[in-house]
Protein backbone atom coordinates (compact mmCIF):
# COMPACT_ATOMS: atom_id res chain seq x y z
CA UNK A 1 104.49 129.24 76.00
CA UNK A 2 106.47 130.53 78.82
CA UNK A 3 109.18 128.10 80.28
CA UNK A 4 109.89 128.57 84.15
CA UNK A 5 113.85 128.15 83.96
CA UNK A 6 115.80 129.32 80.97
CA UNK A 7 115.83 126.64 78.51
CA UNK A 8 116.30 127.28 75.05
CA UNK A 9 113.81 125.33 73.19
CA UNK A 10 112.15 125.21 70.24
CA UNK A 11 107.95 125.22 70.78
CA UNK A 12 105.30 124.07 68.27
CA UNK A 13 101.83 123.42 69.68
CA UNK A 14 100.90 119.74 68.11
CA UNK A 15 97.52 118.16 67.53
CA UNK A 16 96.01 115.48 69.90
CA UNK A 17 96.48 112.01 69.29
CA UNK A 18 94.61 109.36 71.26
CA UNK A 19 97.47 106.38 72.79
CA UNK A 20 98.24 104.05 70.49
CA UNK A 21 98.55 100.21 71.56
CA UNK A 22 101.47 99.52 73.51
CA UNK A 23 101.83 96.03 73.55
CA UNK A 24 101.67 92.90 71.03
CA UNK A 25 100.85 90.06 73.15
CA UNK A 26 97.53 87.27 72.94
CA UNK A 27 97.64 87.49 76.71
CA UNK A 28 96.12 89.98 78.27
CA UNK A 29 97.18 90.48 82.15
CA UNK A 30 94.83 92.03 84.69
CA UNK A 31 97.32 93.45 86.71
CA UNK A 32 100.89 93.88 86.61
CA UNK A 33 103.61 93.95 90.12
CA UNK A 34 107.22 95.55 90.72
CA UNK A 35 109.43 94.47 93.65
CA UNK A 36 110.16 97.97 95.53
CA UNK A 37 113.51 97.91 98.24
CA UNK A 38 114.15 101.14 100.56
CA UNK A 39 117.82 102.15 100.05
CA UNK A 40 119.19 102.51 104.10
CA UNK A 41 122.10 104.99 102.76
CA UNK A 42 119.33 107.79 101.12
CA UNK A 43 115.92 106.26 102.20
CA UNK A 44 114.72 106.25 98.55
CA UNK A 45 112.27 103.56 97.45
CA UNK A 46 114.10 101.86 94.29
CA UNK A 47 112.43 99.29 91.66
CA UNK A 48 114.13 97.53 88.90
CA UNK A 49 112.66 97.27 85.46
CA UNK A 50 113.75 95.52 82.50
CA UNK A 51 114.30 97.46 79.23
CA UNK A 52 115.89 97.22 76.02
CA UNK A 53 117.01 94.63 73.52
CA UNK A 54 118.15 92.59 75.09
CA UNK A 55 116.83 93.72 78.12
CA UNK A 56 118.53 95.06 80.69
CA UNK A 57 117.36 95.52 84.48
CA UNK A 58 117.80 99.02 85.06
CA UNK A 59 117.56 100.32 88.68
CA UNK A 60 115.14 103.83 89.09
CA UNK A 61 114.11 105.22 91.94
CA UNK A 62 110.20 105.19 92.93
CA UNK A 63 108.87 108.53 92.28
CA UNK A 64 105.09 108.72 92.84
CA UNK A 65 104.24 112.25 91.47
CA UNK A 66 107.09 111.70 88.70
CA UNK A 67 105.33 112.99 84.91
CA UNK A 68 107.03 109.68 83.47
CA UNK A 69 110.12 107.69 83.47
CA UNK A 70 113.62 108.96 82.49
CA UNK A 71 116.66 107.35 82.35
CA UNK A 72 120.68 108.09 81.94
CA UNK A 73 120.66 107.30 78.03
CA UNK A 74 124.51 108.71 77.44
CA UNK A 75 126.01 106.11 79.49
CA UNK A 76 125.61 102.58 78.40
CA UNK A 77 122.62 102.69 76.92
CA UNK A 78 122.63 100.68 73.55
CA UNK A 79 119.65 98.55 72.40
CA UNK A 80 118.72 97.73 68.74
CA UNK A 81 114.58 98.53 69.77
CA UNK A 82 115.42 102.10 70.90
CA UNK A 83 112.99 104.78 68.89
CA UNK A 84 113.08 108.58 69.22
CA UNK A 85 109.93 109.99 69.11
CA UNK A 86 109.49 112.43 66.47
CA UNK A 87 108.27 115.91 66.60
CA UNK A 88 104.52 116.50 65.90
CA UNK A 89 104.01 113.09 66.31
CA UNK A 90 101.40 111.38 68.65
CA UNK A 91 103.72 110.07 71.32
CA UNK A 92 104.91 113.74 71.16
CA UNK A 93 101.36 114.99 71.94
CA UNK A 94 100.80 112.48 74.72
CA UNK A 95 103.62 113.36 76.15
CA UNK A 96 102.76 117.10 76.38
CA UNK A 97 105.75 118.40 74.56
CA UNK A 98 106.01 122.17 73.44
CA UNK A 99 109.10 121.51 71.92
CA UNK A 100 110.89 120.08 68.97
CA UNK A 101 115.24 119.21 68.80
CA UNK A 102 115.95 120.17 65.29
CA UNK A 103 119.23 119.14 65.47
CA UNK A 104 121.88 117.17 67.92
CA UNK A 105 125.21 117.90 67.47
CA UNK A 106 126.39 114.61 67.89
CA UNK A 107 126.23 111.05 66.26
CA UNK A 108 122.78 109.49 66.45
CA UNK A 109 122.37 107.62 69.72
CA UNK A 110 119.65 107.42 72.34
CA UNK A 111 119.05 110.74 73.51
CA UNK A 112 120.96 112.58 70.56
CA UNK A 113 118.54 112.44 67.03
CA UNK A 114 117.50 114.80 64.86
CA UNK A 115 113.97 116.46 64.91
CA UNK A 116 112.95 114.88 67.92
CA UNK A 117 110.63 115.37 70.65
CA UNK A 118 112.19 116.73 73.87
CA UNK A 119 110.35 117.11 77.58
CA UNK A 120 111.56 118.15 80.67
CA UNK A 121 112.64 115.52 83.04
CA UNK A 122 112.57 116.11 86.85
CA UNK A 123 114.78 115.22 89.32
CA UNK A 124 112.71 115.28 92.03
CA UNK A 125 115.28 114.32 94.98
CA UNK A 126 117.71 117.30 94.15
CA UNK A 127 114.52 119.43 92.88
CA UNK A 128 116.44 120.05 89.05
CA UNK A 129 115.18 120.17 86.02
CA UNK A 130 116.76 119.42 82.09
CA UNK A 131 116.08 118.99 78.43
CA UNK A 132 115.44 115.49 77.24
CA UNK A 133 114.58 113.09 74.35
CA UNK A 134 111.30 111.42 74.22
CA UNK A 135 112.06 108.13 73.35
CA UNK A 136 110.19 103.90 73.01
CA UNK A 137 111.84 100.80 73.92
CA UNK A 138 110.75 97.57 74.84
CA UNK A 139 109.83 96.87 79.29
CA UNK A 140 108.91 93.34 80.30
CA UNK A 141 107.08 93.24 83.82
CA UNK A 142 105.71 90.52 85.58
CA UNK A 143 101.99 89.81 85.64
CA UNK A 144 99.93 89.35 88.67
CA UNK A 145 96.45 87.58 89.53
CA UNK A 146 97.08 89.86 93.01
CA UNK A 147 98.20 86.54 95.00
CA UNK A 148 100.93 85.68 93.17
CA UNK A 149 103.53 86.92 90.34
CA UNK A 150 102.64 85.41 87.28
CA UNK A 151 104.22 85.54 83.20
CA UNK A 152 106.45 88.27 82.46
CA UNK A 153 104.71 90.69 79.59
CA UNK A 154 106.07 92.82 77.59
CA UNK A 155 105.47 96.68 76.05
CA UNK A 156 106.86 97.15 72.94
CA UNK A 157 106.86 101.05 72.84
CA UNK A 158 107.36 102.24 76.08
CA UNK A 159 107.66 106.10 75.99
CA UNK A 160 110.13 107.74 78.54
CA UNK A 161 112.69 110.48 78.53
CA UNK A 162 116.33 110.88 78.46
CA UNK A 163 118.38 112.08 80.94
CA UNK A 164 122.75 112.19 81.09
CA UNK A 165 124.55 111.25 84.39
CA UNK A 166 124.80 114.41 85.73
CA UNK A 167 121.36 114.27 86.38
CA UNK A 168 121.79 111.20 88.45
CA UNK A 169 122.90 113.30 91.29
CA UNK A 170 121.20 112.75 94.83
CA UNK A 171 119.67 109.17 93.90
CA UNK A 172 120.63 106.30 95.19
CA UNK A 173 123.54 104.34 94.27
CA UNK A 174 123.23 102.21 91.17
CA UNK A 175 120.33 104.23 90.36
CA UNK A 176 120.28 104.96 86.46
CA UNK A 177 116.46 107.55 86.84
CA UNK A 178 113.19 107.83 87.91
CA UNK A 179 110.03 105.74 87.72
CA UNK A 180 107.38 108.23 87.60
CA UNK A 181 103.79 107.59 88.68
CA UNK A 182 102.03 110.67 88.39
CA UNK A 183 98.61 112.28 86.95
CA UNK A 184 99.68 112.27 83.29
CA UNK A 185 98.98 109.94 80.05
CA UNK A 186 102.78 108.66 80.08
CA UNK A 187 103.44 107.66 83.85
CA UNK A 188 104.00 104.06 84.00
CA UNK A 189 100.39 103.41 85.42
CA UNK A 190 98.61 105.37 82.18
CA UNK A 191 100.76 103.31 79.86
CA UNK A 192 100.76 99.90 81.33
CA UNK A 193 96.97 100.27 81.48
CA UNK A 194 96.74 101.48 77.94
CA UNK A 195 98.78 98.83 76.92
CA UNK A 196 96.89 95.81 78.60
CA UNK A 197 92.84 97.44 78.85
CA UNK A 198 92.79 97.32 82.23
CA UNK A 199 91.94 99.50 85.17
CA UNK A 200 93.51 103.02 85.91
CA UNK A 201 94.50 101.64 89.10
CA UNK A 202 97.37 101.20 90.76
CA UNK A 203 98.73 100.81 94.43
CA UNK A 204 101.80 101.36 96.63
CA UNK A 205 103.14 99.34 99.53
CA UNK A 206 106.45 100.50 100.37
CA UNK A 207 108.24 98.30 103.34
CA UNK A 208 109.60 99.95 106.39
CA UNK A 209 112.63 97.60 106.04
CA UNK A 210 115.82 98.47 104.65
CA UNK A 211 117.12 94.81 104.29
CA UNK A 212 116.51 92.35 101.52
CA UNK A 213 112.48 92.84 102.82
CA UNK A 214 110.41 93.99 98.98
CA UNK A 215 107.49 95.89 99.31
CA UNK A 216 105.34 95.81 96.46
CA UNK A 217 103.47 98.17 93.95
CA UNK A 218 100.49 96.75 91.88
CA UNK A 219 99.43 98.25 88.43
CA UNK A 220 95.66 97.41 87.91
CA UNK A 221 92.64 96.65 90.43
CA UNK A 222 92.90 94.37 93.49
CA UNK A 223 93.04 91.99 95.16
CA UNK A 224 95.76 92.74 96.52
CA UNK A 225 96.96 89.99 98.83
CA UNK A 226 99.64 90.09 101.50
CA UNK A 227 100.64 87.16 103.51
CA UNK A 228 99.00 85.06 105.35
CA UNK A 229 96.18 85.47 102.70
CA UNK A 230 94.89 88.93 103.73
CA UNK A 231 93.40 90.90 100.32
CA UNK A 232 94.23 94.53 101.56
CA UNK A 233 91.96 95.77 98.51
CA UNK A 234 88.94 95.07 100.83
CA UNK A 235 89.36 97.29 103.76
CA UNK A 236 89.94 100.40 101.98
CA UNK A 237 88.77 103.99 103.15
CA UNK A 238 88.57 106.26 100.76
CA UNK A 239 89.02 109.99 99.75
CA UNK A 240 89.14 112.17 96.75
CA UNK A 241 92.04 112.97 95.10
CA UNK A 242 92.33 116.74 93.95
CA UNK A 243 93.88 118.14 90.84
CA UNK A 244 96.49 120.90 91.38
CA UNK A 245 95.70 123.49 88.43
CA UNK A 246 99.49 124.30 88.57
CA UNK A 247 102.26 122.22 88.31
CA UNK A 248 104.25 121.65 90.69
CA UNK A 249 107.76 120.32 89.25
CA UNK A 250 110.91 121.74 89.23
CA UNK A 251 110.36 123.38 85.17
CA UNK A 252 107.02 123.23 83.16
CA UNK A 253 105.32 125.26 81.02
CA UNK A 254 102.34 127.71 81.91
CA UNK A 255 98.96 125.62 81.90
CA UNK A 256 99.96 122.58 82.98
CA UNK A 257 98.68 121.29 85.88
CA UNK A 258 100.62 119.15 88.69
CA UNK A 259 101.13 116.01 88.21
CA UNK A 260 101.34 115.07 91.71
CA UNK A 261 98.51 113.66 94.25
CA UNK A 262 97.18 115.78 96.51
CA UNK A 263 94.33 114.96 99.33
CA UNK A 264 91.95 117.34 101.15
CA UNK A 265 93.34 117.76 104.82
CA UNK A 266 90.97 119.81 106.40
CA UNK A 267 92.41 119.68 109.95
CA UNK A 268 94.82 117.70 112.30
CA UNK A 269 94.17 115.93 115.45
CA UNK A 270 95.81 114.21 118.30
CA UNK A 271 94.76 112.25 120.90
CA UNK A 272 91.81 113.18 118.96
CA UNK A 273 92.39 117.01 119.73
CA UNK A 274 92.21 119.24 117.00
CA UNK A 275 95.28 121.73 116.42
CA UNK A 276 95.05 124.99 115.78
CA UNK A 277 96.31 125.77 112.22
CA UNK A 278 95.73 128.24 109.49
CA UNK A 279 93.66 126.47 107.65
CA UNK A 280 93.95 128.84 104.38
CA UNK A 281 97.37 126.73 104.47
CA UNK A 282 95.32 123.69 103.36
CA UNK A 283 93.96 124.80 101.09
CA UNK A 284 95.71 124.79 97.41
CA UNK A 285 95.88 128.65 95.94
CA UNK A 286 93.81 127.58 92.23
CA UNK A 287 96.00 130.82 90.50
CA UNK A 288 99.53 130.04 92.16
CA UNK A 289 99.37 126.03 92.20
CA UNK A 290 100.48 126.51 96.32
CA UNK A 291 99.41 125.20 99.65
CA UNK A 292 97.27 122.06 100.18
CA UNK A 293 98.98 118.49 100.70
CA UNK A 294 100.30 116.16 98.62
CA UNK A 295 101.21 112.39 98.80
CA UNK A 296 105.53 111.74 98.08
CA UNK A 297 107.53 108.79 97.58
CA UNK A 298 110.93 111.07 97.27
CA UNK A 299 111.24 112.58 100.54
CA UNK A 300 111.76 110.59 103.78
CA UNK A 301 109.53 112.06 106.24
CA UNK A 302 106.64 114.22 106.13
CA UNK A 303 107.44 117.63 105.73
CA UNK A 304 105.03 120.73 106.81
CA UNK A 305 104.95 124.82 106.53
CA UNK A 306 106.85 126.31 109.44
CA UNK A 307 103.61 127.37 111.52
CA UNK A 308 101.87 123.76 111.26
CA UNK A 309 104.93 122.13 112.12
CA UNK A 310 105.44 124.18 115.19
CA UNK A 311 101.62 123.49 116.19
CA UNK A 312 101.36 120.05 115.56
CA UNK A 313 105.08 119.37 117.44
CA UNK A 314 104.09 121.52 120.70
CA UNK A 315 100.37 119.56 120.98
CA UNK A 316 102.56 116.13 120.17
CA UNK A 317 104.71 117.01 122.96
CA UNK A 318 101.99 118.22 125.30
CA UNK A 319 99.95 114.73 124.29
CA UNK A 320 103.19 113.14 125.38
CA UNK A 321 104.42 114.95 128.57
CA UNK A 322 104.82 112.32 130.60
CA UNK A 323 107.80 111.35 128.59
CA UNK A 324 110.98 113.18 129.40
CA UNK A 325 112.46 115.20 126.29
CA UNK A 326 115.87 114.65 124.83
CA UNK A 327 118.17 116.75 122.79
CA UNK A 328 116.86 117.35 119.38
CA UNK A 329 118.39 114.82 116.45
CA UNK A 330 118.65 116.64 112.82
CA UNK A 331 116.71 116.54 111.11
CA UNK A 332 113.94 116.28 113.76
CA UNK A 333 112.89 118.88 116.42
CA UNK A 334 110.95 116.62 119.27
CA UNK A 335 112.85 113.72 120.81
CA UNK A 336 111.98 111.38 123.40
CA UNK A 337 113.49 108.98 126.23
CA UNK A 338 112.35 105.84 124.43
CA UNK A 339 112.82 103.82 127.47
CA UNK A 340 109.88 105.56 129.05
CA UNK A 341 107.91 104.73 126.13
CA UNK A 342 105.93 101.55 125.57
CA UNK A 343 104.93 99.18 122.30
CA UNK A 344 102.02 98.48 121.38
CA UNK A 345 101.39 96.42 117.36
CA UNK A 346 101.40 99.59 115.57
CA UNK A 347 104.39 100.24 117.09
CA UNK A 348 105.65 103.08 119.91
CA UNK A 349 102.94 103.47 122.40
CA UNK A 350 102.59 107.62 121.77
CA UNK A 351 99.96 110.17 120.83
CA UNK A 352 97.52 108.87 117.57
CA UNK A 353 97.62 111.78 115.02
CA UNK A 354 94.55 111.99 112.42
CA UNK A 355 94.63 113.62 109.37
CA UNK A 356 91.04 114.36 108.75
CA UNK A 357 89.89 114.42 105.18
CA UNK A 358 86.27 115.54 103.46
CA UNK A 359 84.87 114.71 106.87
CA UNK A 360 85.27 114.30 110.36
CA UNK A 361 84.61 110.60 109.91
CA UNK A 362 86.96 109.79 107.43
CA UNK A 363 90.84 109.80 109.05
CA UNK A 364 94.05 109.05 107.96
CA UNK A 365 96.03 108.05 111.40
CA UNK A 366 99.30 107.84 112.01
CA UNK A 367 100.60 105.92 114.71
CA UNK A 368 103.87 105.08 116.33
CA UNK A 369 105.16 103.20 113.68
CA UNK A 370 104.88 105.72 111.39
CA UNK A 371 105.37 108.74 113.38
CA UNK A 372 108.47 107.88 115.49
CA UNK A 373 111.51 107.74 114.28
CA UNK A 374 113.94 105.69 116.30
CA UNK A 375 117.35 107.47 116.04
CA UNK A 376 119.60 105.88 118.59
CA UNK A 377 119.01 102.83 121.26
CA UNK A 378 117.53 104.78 123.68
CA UNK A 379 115.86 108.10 121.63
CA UNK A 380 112.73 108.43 119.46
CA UNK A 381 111.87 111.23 117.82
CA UNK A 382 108.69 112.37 116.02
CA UNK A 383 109.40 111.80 112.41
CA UNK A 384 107.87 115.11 110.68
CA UNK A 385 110.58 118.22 109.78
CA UNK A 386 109.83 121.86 109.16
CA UNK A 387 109.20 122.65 105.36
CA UNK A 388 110.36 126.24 105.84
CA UNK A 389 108.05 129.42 105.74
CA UNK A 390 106.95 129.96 102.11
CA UNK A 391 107.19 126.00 100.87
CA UNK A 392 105.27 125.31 97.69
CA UNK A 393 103.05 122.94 98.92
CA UNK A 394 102.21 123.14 102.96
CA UNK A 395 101.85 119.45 103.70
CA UNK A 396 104.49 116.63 101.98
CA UNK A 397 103.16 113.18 103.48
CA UNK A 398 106.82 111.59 102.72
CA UNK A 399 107.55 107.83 102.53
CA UNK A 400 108.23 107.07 106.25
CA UNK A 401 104.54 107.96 107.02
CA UNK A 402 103.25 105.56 103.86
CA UNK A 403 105.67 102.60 105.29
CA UNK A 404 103.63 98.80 106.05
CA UNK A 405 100.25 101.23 104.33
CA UNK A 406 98.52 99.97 101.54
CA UNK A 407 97.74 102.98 98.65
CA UNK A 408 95.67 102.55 95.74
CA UNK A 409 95.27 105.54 93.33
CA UNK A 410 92.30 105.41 90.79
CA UNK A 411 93.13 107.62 88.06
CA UNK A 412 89.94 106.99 86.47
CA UNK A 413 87.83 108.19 88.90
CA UNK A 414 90.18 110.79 91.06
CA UNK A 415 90.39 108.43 94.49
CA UNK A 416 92.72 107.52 96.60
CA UNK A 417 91.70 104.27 99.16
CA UNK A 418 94.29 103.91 101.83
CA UNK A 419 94.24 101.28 104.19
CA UNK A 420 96.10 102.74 107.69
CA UNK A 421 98.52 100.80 109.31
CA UNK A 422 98.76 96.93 107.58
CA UNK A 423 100.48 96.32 111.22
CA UNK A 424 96.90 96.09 113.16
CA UNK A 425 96.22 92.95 110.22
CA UNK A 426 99.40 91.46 111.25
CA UNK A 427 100.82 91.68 108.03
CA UNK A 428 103.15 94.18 106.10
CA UNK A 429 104.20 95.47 102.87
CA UNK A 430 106.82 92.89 102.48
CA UNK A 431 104.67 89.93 102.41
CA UNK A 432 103.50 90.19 99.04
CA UNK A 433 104.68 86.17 97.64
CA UNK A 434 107.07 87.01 95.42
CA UNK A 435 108.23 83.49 94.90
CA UNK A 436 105.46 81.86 94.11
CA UNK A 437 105.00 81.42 90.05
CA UNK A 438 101.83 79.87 89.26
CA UNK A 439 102.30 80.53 85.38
């Protein structure tokens, strides 16, 4: 198996092992919901989970195409239901390992054990990569009916990696790792659905607000309600979601795919205008693993290949010439007088832009709110950067653009329903009733 960075590791291929049952428990939730707060100082979408005995609430930053979750398990980690996972074993399968710690030159702890399982966690943020443990401990999360938060369940054997604090570097403050939601059997949405029998679903709705506002991501089917009794879950459009044949993190080994979610983008439009691209750019390369567009939770804005970035800002600005340019702000190229600029609900009154998917009929649109990107009192800018010439992937649709949007990724059947703007229902992602206990 080759290795894409030089890690010295130990590879056996292991037999497959179907998921074993996660969770001892005589009641069985039908969906499960985190509280998710946007950090203002790195614009990172943070959770808190509870793991351990006794638990502790550990803070990780939202990563949507993450393989799984890893935490920091040098510093401060003690709890008595800590497992390694042992080579050749099941977990060790599921979790796609081709390699095998014979030996830890250190006292046993979490993260340091003898003939254990070790992965690759990913520091998405700081795009990094390092050897880890595969380890199970015990994560309580609270139920849902979809309307309100319910009992807090528990799963007894969790699997997630190791990381040390080094690692920690470019995440937000507090932050001990990653949540990661992405296309494998050990995400948090795989497991949490293994462990409970219910759908491969789950959904993002990540608030625009940096203040105490939470948005809100379900694990499991709809409804999904938002205040003032609005079940998002019912006004979905939907699209495929399409597999990446080569991964896409920062390490991996060859033959495995991405675990990120990419879309079909087969053009742009604005003002319902389509803009000329090189459309072999959206397209993903099936031998290389580059080009098309993915879906990210880790970078701020929306970030695009040099030559679609520099068409889609010069038809944006022609859309909106009646609007007198300002300097540029980093890290944004087109900036507006916002005090020529009206508001309309769905925010800034400027250009619509469409991402059109399998068909002209079916759009993604972006408007105002989620395109402009207020930077000081009197200048907006449009909230998309340049990705560079040669990026990996040509389209990242970052978290600004998925802000007060409702996301739900089926994993069973490879579709993504997204909902546009929540601002046109007069609600937003931070009006899920997190108060409210009906258990």
């Amino acid at each position: 198996m080759a290795l894409t960075r030089n890690f010295l590791l130990v590879c056996s291929l292991l037999p497959f092992f179907t998921i074993p049952s996660l969770s001892k428990t005589s009641f069985r939730p039908k969906a499960l919901v985190l509280p998710v707060s946007k950090d203002a100082s790195s614009l990172q979408y943070v959770t808190l989970i509870n793991q351990r005995t006794p638990l502790v609430p550990v803070k990780l930053t939202l990563d949507l195409g993450g393989q799984f979750q890893w935490v920091d398990c040098e510093e401060g980690y003690v709890s008595s239901s800590y497992k390694p996972v042992r080579c050749r074993s099941a977990q060790c399968e599921l979790a796609r390992s081709k390699s095998c710690v014979t030996e830890c030159y250190s006292s046993p702890r979490p993260g340091c054990n003898n003939n254990t399982c070790s992965v690759l966690p990913d520091n998405t943020v700081t795009r990094t990569s390092t050897s880890g443990e595969v380890g199970q401990d015990v994560v309580s999360i609270q139920s849902t009916d979809g309307s309100n938060p319910g009992r807090v369940v528990s799963v007894s054997k969790l699997i997630f990696a190791c990381g040390g604090p080094l690692f920690l570097e470019g995440l937000a403050r507090g932050v001990k790792g990653m949540a990661g939601l992405g296309r494998t059997k050990i995400s948090l949405p795989s497991q949490f659905s293994a462990a409970f029998s219910f759908d491969r679903k789950f959904a993002i709705c990540l608030t625009s607000s940096s203040s105490k506002a939470k948005g809100v991501v379900f694990f499991g089917d709809g409804p999904y309600v938002l205040l003032p009794g609005i079940d998002v879950s019912m006004s979905l459009i939907y699209t495929p979601l399409i597999l990446n044949p080569v991964s896409t993190a920062s390490a991996y080994f060859t033959g495995e795919p991405s675990s990120d979610y990419f879309i079909g983008v087969k053009s742009i439009k604005i003002n319902g205008k389509t803009v000329p691209l090189n459309r072999s750019l959206l397209s993903i390369d099936r031998i290389e693993g580059t080009g098309g567009t993915k879906i990210s939770t880790v970078i701020p804005y929306t970030a695009m290949e040099t030559s679609i970035y520099k068409a889609v800002t010069a038809t944006f600005v022609k859309e909106l010439a009646y609007v007198p340019r300002v300097a540029s702000v980093a890290p944004f190229g087109a900036c507006f007088n916002s005090t020529n600029i009206g508001s309309t609900r769905v925010g800034p009154a400027v250009p619509q832009i469409d991402l059109v998917l399998q068909n002209s009929e079916v759009l993604w649109s972006i408007f105002g709110a989620n395109s402009m990107v207020q930077v000081k009192s009197d200048v907006l800018c449009l909230g998309f950067v340049d990705g560079g010439l040669e990026p990996r992937t040509s389209i990242v649709i970052g978290g600004y653009q998925l802000e007060d949007n409702l996301l739900q990724f089926d994993l069973a059947t490879s579709r993504l329903g997204f909902s546009s703007s929540l601002l046109f229902s007069r609600t937003t992602c931070a009006n899920f009733n997190f108060t409210s206990n009906k258990a």
